[in-house]
C-alpha atoms as a PDB file:
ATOM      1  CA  UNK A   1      38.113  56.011  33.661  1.00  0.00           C
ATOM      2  CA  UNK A   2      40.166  55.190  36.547  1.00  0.00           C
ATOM      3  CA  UNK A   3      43.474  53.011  36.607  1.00  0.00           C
ATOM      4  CA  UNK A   4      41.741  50.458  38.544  1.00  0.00           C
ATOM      5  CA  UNK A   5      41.355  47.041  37.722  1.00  0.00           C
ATOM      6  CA  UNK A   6      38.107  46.047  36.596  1.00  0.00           C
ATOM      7  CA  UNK A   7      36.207  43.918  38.791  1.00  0.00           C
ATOM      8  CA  UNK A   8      35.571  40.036  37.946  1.00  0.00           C
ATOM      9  CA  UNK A   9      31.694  40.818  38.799  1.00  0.00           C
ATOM     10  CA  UNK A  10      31.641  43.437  36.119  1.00  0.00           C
ATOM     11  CA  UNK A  11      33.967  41.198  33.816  1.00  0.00           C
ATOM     12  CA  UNK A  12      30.986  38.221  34.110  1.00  0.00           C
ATOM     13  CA  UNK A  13      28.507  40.691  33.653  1.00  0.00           C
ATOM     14  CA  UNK A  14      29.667  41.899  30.659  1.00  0.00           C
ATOM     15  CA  UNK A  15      29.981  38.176  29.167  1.00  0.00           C
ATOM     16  CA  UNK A  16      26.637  36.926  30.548  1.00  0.00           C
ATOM     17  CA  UNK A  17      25.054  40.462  28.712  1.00  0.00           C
ATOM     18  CA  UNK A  18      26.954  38.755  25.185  1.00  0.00           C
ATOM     19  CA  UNK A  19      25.606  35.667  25.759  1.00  0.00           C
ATOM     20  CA  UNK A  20      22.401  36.529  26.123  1.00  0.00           C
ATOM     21  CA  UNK A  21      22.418  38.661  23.079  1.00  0.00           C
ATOM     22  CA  UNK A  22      23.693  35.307  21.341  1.00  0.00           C
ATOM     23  CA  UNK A  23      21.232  33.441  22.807  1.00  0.00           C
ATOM     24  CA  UNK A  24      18.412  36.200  21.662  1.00  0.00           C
ATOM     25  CA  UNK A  25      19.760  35.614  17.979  1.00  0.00           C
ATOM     26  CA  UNK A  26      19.369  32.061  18.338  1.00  0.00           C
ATOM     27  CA  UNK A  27      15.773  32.356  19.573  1.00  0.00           C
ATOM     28  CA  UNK A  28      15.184  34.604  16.909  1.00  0.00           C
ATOM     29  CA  UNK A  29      16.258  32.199  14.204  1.00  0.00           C
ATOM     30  CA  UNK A  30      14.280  29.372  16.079  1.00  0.00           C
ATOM     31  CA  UNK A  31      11.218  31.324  16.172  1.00  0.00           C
ATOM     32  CA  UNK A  32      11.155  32.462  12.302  1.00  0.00           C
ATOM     33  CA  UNK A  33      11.917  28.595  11.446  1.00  0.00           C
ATOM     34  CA  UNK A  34       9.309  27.529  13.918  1.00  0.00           C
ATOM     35  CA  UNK A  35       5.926  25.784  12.455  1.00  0.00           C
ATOM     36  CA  UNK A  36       2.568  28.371  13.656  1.00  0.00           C
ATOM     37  CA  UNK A  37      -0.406  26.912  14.942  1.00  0.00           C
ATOM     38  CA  UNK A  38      -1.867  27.739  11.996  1.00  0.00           C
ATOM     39  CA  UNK A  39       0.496  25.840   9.760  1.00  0.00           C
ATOM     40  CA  UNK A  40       0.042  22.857  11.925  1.00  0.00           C
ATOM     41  CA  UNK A  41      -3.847  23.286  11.639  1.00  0.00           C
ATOM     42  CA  UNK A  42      -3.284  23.371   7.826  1.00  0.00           C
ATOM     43  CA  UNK A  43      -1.259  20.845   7.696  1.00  0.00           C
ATOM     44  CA  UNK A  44      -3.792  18.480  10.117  1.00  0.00           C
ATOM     45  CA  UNK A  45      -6.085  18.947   7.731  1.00  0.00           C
ATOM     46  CA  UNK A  46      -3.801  18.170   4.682  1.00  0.00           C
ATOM     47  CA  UNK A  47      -3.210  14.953   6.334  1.00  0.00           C
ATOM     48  CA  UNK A  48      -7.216  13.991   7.130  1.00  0.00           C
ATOM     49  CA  UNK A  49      -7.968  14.799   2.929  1.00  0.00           C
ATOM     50  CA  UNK A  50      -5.211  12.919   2.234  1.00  0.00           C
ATOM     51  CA  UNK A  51      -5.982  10.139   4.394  1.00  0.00           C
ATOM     52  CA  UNK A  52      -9.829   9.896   3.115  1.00  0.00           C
ATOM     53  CA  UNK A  53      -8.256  10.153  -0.046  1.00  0.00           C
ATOM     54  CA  UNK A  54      -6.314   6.942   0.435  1.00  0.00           C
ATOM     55  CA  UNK A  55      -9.173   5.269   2.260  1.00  0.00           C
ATOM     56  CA  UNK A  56     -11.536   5.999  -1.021  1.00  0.00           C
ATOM     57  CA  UNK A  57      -8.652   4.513  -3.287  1.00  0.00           C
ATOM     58  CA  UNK A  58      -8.330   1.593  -1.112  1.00  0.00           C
ATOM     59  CA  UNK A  59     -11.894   0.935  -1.580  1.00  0.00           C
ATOM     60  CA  UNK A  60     -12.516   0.991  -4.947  1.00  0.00           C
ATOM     61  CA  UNK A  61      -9.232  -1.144  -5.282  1.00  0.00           C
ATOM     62  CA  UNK A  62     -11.175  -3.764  -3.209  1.00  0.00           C
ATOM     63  CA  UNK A  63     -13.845  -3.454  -4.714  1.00  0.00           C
ATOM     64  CA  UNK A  64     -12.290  -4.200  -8.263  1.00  0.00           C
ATOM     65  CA  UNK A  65     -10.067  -6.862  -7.093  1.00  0.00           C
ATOM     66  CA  UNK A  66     -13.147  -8.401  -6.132  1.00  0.00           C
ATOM     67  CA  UNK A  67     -14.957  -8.299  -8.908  1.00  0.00           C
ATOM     68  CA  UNK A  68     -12.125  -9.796 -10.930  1.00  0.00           C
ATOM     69  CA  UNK A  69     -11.702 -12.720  -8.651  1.00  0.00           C
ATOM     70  CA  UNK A  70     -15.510 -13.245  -9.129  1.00  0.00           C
ATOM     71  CA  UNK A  71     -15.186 -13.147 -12.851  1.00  0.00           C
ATOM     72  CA  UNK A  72     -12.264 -15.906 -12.779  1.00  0.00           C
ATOM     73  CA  UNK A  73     -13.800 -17.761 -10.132  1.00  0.00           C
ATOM     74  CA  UNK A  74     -17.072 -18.101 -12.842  1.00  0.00           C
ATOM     75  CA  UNK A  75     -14.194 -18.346 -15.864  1.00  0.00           C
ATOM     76  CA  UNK A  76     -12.895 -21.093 -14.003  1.00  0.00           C
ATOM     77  CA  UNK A  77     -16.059 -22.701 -13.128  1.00  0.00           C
ATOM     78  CA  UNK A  78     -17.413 -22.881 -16.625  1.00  0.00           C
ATOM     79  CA  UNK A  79     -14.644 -24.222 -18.031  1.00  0.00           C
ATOM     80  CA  UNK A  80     -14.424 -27.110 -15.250  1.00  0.00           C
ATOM     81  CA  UNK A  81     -17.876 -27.787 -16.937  1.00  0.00           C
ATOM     82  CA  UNK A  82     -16.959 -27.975 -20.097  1.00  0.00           C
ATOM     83  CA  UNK A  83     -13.904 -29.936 -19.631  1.00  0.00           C
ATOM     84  CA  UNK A  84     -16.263 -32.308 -17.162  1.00  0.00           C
ATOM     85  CA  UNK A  85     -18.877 -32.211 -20.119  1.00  0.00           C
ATOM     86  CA  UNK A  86     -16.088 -33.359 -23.077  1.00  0.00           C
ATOM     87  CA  UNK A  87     -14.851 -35.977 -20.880  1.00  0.00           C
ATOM     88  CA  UNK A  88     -18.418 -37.636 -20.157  1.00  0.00           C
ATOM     89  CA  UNK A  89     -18.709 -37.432 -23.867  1.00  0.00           C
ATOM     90  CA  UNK A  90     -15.486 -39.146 -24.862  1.00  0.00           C
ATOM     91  CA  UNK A  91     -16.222 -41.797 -21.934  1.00  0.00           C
ATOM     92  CA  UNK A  92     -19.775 -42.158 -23.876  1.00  0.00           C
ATOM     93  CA  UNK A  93     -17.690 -42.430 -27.377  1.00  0.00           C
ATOM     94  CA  UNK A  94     -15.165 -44.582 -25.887  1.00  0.00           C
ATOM     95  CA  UNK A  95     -18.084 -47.421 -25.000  1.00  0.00           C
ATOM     96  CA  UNK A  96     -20.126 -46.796 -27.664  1.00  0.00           C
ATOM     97  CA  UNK A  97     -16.986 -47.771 -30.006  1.00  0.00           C
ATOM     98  CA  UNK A  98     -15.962 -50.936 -27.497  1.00  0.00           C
ATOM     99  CA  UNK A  99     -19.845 -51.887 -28.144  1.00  0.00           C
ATOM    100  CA  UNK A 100     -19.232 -51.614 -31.754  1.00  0.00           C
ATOM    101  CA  UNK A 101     -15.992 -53.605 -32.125  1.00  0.00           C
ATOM    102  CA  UNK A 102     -17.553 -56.491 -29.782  1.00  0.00           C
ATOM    103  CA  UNK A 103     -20.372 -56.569 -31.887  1.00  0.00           C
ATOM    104  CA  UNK A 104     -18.060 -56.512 -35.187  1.00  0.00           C
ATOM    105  CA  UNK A 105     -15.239 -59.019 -33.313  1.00  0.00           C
ATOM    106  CA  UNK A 106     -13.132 -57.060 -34.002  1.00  0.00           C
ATOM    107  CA  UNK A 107      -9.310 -56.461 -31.597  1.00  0.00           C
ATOM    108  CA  UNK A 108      -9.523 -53.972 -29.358  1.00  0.00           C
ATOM    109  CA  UNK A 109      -7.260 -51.002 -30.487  1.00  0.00           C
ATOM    110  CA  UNK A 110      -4.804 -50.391 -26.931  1.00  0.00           C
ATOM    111  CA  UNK A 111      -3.767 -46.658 -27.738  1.00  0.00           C
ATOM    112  CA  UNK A 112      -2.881 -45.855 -23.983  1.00  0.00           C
END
């Protein structure tokens, strides 16, 4: 070669030619990292089982909860009767034994 200085167009040649092989090398990397359409189509339908998945569990979790707040709404209503029935029983025992001690003159017993 000659003695001449080297041009500045050749000079930015040169370094746009590296930077593009840089830049190719970076694509590359991007590209084998990159998600194919194929892995997106599995993964759509990853997300749709999983999602009916959920949807059936969410379900039958209803659907249980429900049943148990059936079977303590009846627990609860049964023993509101019962309680209702031992208190008009007691009320019944209570006058029955006023009855008695009126009858008997006897002093009412005050417990309360």
């Amino acid at each position: 070669m000659s003695d001449e200085p080297e041009s500045v167009m050749l000079q930015l040649l040169r370094q746009m030619r590296a930077e593009m092989g840089d830049m190719r090398a970076d694509i590359g990397d991007i590209r084998s990292t990159m998600a194919t359409k194929d892995d997106l189509a599995d993964l759509r339908s990853e997300v749709h089982s999983l999602r009916d998945d959920v949807a059936s569990d969410m379900l039958v979790a209803r659907k249980e909860t429900s049943d148990q707040i059936a079977g303590l709404r009846r627990a609860v209503m049964e023993y509101h009767t019962s309680v209702i029935g031992h208190g008009s029983i007691i009320s019944d025992l209570e006058a029955r034994v006023r009855r008695v001690e009126q009858h008997l003159d006897l002093p009412a017993l005050d417990l309360r």
